[in-house]
N, C-alpha and C. Protein backbone atom coordinates (compact mmCIF):
# COMPACT_ATOMS: atom_id res chain seq x y z
N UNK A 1 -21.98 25.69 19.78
CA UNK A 1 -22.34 24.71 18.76
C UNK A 1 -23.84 24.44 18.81
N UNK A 2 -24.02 24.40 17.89
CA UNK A 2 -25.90 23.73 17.39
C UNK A 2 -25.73 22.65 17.00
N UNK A 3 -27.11 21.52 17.21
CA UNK A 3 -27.10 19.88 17.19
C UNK A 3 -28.35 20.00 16.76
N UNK A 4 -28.56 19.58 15.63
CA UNK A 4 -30.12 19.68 14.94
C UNK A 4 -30.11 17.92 14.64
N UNK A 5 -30.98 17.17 14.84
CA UNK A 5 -31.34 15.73 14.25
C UNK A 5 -32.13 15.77 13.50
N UNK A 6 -32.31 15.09 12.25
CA UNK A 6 -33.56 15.15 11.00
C UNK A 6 -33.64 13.74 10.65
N UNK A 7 -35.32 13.23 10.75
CA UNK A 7 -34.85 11.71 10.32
C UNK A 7 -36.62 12.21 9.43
N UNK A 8 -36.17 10.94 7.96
CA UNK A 8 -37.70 11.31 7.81
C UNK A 8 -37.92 12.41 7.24
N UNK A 9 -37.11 13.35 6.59
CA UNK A 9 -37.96 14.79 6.13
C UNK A 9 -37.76 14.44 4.45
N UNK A 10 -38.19 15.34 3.99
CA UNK A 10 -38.77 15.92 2.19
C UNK A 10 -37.85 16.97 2.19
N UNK A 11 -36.99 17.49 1.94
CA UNK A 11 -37.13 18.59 1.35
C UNK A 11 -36.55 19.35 0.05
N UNK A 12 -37.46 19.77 -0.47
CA UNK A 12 -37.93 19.71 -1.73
C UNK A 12 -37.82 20.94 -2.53
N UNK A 13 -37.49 21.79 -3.88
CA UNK A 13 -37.32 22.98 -4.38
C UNK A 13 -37.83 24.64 -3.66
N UNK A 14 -36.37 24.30 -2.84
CA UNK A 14 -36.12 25.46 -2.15
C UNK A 14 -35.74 26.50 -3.41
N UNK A 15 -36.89 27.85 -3.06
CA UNK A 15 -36.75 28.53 -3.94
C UNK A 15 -35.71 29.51 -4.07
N UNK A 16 -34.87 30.17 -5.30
CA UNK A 16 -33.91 30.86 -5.24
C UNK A 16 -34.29 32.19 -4.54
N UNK A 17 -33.57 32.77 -4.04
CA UNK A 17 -33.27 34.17 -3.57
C UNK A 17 -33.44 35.02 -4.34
N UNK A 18 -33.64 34.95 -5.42
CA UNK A 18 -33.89 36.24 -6.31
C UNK A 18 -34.44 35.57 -7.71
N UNK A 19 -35.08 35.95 -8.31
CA UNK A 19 -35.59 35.67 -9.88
C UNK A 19 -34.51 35.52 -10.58
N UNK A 20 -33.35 35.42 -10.48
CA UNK A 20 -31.89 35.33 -11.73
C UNK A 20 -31.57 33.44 -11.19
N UNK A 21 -32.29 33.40 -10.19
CA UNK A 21 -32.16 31.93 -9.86
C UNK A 21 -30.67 31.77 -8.88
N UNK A 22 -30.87 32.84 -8.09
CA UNK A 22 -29.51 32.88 -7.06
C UNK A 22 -29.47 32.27 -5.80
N UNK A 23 -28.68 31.13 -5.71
CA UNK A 23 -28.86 30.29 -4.55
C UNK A 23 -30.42 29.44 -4.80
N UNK A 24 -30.85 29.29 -2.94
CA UNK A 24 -32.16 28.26 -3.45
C UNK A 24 -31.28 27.16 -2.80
N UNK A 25 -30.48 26.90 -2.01
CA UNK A 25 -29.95 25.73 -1.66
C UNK A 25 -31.10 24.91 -0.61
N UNK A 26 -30.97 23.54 -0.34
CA UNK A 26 -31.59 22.72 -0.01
C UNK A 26 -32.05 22.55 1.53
N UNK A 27 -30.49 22.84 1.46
CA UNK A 27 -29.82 22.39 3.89
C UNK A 27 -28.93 23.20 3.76
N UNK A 28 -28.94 24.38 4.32
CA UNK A 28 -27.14 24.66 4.65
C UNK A 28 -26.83 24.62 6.22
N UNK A 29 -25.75 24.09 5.99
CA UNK A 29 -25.44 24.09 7.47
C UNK A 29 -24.04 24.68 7.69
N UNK A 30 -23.86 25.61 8.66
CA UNK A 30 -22.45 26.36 9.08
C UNK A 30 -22.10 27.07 10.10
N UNK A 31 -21.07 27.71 10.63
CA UNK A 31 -20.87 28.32 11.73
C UNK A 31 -20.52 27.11 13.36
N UNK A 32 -19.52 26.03 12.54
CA UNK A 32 -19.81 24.88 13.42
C UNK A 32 -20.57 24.12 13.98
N UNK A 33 -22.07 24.29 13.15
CA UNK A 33 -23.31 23.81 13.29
C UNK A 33 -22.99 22.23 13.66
N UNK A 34 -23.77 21.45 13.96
CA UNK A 34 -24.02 19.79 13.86
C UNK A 34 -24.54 19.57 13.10
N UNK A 35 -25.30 18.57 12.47
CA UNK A 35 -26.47 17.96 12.04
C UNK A 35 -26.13 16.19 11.39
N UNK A 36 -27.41 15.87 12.04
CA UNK A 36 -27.41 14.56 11.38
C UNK A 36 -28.93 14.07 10.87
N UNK A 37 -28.37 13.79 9.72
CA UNK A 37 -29.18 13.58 8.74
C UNK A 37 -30.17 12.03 8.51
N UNK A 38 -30.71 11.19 8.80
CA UNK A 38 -31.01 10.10 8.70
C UNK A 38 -32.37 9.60 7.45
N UNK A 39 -32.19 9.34 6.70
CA UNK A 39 -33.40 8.58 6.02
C UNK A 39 -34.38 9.75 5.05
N UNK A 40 -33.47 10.92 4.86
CA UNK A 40 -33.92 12.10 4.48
C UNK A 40 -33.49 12.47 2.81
N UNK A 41 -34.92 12.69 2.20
CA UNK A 41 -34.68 13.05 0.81
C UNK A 41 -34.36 14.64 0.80
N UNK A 42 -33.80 15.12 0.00
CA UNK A 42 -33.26 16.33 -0.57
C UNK A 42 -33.20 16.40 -2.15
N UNK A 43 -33.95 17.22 -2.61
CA UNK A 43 -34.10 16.90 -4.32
C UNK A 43 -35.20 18.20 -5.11
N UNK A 44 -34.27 18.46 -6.02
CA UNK A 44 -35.03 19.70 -6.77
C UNK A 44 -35.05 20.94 -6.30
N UNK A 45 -33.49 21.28 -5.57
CA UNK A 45 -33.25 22.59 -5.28
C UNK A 45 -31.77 23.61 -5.69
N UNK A 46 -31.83 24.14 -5.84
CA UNK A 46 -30.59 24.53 -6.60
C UNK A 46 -29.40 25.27 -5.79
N UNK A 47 -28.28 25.02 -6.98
CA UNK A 47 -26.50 25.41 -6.20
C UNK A 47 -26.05 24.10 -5.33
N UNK A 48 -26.58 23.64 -4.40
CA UNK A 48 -26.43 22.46 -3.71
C UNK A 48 -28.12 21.85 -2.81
N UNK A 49 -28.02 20.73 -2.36
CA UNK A 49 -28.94 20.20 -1.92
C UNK A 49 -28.56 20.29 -0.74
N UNK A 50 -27.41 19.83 0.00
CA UNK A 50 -26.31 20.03 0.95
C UNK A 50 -25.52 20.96 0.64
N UNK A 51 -25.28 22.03 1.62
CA UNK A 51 -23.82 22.43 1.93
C UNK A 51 -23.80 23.22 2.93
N UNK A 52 -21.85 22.92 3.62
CA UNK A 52 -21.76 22.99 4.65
C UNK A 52 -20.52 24.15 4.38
N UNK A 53 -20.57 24.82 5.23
CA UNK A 53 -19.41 25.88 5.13
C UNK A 53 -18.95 26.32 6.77
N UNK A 54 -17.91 26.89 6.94
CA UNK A 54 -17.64 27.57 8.19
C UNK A 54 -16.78 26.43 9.29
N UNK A 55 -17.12 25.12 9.08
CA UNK A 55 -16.33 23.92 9.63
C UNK A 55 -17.68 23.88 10.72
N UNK A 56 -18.82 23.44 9.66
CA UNK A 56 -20.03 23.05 9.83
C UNK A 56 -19.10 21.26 9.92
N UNK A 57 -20.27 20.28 10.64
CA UNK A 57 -20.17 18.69 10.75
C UNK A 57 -21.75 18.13 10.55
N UNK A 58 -21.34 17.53 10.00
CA UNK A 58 -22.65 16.70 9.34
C UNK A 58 -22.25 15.13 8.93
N UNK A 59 -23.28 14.30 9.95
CA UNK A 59 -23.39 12.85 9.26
C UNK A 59 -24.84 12.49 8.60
N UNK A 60 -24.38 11.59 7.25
CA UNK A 60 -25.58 11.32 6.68
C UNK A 60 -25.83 9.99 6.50
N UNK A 61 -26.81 9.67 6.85
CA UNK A 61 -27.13 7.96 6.89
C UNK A 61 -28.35 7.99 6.13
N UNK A 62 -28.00 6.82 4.83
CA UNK A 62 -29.61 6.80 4.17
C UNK A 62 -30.33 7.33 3.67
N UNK A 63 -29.61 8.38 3.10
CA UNK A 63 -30.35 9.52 2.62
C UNK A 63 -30.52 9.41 0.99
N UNK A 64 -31.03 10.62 0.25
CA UNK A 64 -30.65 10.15 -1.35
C UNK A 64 -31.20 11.61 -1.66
N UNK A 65 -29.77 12.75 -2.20
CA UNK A 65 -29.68 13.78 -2.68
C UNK A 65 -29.80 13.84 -4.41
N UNK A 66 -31.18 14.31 -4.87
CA UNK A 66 -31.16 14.30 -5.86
C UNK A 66 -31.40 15.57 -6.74
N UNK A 67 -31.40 15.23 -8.20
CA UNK A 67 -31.77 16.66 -8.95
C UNK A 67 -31.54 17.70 -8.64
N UNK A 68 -30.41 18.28 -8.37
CA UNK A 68 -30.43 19.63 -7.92
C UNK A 68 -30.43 20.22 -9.41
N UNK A 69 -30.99 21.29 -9.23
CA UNK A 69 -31.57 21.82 -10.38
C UNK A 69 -30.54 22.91 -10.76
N UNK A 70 -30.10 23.89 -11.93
CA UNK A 70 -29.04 24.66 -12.13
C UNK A 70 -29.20 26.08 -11.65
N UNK A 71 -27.89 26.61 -10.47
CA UNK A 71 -28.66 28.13 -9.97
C UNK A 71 -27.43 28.52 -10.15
N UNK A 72 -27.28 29.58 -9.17
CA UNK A 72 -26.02 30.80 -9.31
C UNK A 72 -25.45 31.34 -8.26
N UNK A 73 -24.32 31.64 -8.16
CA UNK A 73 -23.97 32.28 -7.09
C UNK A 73 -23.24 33.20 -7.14
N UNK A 74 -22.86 34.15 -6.73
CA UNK A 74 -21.57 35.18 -6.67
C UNK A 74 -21.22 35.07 -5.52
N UNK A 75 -19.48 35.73 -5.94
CA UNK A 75 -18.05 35.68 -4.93
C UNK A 75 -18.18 37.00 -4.34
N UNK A 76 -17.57 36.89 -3.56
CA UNK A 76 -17.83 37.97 -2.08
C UNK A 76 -16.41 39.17 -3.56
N UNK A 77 -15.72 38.67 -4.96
CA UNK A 77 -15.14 39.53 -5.53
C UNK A 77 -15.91 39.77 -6.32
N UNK A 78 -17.81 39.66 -6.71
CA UNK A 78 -18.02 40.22 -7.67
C UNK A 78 -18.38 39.09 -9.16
N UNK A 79 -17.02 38.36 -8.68
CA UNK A 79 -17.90 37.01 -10.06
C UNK A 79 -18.69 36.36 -10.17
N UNK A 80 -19.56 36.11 -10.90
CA UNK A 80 -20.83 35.50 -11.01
C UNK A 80 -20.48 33.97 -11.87
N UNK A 81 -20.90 33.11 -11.10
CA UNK A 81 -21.21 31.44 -11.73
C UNK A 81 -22.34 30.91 -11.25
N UNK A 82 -23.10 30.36 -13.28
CA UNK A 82 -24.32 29.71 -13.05
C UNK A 82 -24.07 28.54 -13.77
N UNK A 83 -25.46 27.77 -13.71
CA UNK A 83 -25.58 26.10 -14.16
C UNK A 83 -24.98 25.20 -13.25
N UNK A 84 -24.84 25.99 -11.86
CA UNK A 84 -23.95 25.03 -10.80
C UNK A 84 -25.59 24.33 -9.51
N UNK A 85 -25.31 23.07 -9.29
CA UNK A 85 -26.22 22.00 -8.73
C UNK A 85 -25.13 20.86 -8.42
N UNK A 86 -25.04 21.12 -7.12
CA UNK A 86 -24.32 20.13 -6.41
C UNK A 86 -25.35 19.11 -5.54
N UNK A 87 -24.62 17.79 -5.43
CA UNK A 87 -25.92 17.26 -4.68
C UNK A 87 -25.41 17.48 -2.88
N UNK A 88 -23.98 16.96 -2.93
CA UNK A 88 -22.94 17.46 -1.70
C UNK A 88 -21.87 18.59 -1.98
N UNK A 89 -21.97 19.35 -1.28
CA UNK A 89 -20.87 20.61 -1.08
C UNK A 89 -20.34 20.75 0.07
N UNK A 90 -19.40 20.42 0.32
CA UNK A 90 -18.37 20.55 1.52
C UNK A 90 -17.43 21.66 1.79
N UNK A 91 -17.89 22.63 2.40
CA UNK A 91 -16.75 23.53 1.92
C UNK A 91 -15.62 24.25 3.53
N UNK A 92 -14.82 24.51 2.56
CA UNK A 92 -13.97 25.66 4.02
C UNK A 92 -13.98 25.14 6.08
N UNK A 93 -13.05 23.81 5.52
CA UNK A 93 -12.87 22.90 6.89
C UNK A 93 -14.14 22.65 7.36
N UNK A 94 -14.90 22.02 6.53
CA UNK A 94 -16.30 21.15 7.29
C UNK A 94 -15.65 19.58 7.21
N UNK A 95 -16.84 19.24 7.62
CA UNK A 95 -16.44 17.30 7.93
C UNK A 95 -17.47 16.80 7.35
N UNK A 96 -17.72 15.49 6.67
CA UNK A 96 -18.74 14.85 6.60
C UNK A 96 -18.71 13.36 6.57
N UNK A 97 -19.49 12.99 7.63
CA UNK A 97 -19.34 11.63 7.66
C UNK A 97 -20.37 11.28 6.83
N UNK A 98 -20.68 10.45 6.01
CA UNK A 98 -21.95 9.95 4.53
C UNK A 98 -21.72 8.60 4.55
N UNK A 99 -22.85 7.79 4.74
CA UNK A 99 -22.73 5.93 4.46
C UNK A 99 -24.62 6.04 3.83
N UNK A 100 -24.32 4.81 3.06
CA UNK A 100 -25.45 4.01 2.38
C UNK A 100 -26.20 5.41 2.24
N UNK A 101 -26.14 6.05 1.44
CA UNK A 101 -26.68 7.06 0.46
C UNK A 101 -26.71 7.20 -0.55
N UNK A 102 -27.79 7.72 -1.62
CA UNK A 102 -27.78 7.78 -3.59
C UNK A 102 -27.37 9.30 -3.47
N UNK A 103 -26.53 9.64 -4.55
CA UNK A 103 -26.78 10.99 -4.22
C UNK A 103 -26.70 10.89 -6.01
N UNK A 104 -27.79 11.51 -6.74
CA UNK A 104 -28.27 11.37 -8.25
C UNK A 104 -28.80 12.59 -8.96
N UNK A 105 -28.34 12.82 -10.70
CA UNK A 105 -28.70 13.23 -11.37
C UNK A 105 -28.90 14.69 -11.15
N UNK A 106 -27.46 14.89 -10.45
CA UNK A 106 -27.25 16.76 -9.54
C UNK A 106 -26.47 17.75 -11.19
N UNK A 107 -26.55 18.81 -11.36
CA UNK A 107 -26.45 18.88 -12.82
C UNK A 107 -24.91 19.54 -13.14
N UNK A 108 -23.92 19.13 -11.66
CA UNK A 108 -22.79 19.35 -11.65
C UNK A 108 -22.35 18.49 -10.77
N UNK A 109 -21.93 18.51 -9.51
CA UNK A 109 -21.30 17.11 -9.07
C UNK A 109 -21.92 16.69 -7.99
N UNK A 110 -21.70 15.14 -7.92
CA UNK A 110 -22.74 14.70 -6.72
C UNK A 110 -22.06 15.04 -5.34
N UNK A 111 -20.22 14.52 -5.57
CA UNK A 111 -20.48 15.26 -4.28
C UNK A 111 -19.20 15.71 -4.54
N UNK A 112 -18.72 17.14 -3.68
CA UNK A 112 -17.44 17.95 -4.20
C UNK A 112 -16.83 18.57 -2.31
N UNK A 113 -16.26 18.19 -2.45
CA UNK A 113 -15.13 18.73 -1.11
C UNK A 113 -14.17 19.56 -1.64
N UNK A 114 -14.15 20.82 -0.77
CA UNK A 114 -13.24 21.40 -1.45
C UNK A 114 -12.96 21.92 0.36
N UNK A 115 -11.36 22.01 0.29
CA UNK A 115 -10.58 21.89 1.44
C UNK A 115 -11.59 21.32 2.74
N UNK A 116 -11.99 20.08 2.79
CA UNK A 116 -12.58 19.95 3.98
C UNK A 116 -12.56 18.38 3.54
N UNK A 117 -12.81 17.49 4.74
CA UNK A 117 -12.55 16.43 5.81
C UNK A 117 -13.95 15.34 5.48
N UNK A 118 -13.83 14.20 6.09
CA UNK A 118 -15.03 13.10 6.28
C UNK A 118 -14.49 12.27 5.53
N UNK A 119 -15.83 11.57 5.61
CA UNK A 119 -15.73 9.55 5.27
C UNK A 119 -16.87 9.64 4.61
N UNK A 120 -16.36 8.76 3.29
CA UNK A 120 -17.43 8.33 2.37
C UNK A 120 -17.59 7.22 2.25
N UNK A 121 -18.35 6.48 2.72
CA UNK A 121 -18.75 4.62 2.76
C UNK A 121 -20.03 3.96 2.09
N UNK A 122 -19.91 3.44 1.35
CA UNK A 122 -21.37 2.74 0.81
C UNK A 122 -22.21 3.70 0.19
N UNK A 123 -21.78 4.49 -0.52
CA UNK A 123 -22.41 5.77 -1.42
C UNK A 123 -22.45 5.34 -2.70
N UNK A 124 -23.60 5.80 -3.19
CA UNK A 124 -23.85 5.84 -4.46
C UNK A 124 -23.58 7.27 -5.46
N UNK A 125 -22.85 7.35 -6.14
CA UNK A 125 -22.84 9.17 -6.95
C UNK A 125 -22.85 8.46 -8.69
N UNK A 126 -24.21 9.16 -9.10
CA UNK A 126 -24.16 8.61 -10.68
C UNK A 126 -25.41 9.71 -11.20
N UNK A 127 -25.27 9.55 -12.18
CA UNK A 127 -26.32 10.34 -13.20
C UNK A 127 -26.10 11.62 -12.89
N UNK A 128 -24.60 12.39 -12.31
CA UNK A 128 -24.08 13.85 -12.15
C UNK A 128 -23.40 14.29 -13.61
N UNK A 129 -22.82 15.34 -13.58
CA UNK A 129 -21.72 15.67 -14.87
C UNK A 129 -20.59 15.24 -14.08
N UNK A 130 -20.12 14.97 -12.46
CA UNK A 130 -19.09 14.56 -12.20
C UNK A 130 -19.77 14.06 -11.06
N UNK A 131 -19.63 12.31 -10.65
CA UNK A 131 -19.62 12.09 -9.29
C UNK A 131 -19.03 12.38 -7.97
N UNK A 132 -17.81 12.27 -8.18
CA UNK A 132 -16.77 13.15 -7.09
C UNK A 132 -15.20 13.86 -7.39
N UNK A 133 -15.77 14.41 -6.64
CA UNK A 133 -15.03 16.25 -6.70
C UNK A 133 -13.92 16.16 -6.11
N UNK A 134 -13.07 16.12 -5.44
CA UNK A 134 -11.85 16.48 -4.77
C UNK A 134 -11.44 17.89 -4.39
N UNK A 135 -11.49 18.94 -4.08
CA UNK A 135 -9.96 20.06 -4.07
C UNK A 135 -9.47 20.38 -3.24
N UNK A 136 -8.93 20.61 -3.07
CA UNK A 136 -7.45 21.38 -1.80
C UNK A 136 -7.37 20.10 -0.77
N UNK A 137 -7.01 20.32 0.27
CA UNK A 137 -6.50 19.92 1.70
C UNK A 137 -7.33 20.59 2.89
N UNK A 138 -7.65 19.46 3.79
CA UNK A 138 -7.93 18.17 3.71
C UNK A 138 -8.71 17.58 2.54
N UNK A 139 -8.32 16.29 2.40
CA UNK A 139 -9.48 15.35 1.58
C UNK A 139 -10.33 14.30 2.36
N UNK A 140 -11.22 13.97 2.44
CA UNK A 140 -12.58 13.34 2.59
C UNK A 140 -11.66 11.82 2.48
N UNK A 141 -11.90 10.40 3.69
CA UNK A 141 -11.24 9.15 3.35
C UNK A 141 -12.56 8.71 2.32
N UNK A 142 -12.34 8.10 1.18
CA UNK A 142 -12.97 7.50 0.55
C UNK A 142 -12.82 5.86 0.73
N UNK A 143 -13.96 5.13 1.30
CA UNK A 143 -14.01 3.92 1.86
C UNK A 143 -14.29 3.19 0.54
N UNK A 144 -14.39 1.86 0.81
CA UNK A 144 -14.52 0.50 -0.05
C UNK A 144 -16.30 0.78 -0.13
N UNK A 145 -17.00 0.07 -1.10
CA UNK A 145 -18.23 -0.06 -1.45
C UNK A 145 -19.05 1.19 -1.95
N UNK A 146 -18.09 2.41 -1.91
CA UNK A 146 -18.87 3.26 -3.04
C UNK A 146 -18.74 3.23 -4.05
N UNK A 147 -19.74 3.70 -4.96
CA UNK A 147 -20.19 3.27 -6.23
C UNK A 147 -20.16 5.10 -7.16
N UNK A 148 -18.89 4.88 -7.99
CA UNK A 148 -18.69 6.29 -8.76
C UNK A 148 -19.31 6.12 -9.92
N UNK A 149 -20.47 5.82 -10.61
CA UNK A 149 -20.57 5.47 -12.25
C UNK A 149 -21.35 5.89 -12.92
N UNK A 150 -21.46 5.85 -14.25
CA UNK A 150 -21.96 6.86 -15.52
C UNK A 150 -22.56 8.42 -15.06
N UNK A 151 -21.57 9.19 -14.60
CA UNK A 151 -21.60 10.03 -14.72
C UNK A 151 -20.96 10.97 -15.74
N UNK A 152 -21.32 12.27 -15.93
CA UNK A 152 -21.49 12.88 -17.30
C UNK A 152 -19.90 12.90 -17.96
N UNK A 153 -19.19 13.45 -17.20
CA UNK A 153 -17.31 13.97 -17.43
C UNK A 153 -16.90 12.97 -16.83
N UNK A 154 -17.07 12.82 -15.33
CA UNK A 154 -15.98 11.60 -14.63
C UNK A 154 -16.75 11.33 -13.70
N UNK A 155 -16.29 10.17 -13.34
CA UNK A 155 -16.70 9.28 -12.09
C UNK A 155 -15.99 9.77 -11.04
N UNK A 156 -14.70 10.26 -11.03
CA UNK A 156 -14.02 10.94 -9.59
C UNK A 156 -12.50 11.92 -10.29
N UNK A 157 -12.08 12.68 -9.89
CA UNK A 157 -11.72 13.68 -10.37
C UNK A 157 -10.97 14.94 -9.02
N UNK A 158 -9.70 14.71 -9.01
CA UNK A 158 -9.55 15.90 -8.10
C UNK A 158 -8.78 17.28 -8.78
N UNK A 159 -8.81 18.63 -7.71
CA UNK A 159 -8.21 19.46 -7.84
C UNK A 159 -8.35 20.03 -9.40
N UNK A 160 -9.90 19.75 -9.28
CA UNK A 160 -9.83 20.80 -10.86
C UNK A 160 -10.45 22.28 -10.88
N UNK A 161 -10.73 22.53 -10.00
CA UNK A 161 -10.50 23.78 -9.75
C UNK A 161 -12.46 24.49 -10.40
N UNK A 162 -13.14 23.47 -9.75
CA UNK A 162 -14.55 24.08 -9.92
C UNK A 162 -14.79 25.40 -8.80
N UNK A 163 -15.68 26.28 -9.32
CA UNK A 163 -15.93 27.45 -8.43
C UNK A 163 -16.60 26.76 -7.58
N UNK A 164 -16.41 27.40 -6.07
CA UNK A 164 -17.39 27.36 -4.82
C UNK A 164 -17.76 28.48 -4.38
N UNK A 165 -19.12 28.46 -3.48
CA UNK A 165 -19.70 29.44 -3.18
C UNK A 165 -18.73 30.12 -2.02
N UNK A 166 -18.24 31.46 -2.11
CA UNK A 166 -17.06 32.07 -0.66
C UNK A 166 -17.76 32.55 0.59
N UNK A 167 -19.15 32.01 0.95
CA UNK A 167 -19.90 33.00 1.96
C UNK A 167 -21.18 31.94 1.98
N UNK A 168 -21.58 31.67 3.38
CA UNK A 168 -22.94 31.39 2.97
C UNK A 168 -24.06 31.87 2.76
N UNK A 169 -25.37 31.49 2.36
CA UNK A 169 -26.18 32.12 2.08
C UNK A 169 -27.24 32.91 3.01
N UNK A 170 -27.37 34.24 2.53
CA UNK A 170 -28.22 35.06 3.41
C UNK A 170 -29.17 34.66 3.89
N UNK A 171 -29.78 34.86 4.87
CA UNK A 171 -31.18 34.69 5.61
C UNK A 171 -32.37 35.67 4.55
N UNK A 172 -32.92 35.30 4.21
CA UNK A 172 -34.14 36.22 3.71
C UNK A 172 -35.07 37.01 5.02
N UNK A 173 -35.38 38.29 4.62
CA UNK A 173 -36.64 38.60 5.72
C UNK A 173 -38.02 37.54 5.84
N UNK A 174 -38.62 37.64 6.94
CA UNK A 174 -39.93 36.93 6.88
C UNK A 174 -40.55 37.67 6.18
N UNK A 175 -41.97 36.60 5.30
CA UNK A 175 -42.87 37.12 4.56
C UNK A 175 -43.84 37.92 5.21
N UNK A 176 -44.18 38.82 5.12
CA UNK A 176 -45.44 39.44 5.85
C UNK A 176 -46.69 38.45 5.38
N UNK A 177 -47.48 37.78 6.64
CA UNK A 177 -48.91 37.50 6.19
C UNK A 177 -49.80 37.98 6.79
N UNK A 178 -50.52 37.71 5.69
CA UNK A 178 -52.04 38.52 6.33
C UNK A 178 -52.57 38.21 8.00
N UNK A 179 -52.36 37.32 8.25
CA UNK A 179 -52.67 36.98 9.81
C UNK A 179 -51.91 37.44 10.81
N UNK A 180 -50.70 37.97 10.41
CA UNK A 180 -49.52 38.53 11.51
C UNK A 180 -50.05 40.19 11.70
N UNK A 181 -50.89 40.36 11.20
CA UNK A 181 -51.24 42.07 11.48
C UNK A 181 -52.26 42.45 12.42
C-alpha cells in the first residue's frame, strides 16, 4: 500500500493524453493506493478531477472539485465516450470518505460511485448535469447535511447506467528536456 498526504495544493488543467482530448484526469489514485486529501482545489481538468479505481481509499476534507472540463475515454472493448467531466469518480471497490467539500459545475456528475463504498457528509454537489450518481453495489452512506441542488438533470439519481472508465489511466513517457542531455 501507498499513503500520499496533500494539504494545500492547486491542481489545475491536467492536460489530455492525446489531442482528441483523451483522459487529462486531475488525481488518480489506484492499485490500493491511500490518499488524503485536505484543503485542496482540483478544477479545470478533464474525465474526472478525482478518480479512484482498483479499491484505491481516499479521504477528502475541505476540498472543492470544480469545472471539470469535457474529455474522453475508451473501454478496454473498443468503445469510445466523450463530453464526460466528473468532479468525483469512484470506481471498481474503492472507498471514499468526503466531508465539508463543494464539488461544482463538473459537466457530468459531481460525484458518481459506481460499485464502490464511503461516506458522504457535509458536501456540497450543484452546478453539475447530475449531482449524485449511484451504480451497482456497494453504495457510498450518504449522511445528513449534504447539499444536492440545481443541478442540470438531477440532484441524485441511481443505477442509470452512465459509462465508466474500465482501466486506469496510462503513465505518459517523460518529456525529454533540453537540460537532461
Amino acid at each position: 500500500d501507498t499513503m500520499v498526504e496533500a494539504t494545500g495544493n492547486l491542481i489545475e488543467g491536467t492536460l489530455p493524453r492525446t489531442s482528441d482530448q483523451d483522459l487529462g484526469v486531475g488525481v488518480l489514485v489506484h492499485e490500493w493506493a491511500v490518499l488524503a486529501l485536505t484543503s485542496c482545489v482540483i478544477r479545470e481538468n478533464r474525465v474526472a478531477a478525482l478518480q479512484l479505481v482498483s479499491r484505491a481509499s481516499v479521504r477528502i476534507l475541505g476540498c472543492a472539485l470544480q469545472a471539470t472540463l469535457p474529455g474522453s475515454f475508451t473501454l478496454n472493448n473498443g468503445k469510445h465516450f466523450e463530453n464526460i467531466g466528473d468532479g468525483l469518480l469512484v470506481l471498481s471497490g474503492s472507498d471514499v470518505e468526503i466531508s465539508d467539500t463543494r464539488i461544482e459545475g463538473n459537466v457530468r456528475a459531481g460525484i458518481l460511485f459506481d460499485d464502490s463504498s464511503g461516506r458522504i457528509t457535509d458536501t456540497v454537489s450543484t452546478g453539475n448535469k447530475y449531482g449524485l450518481v449511484l451504480q451497482g453495489s456497494p453504495k457510498p452512506e450518504v449522511g445528513d447535511g449534504n447539499v444536492f441542488d440545481d443541478n442540470e438533470a438531477q440532484n441524485r439519481v441511481s443505477d442509470i447506467g452512465l459509462p465508466v472508465p474500465d482501466k486506469p489511466m496510462e503513465a505518459l513517457p517523460p518529456l525529454d528536456r533540453p537540460d537532461d542531455r
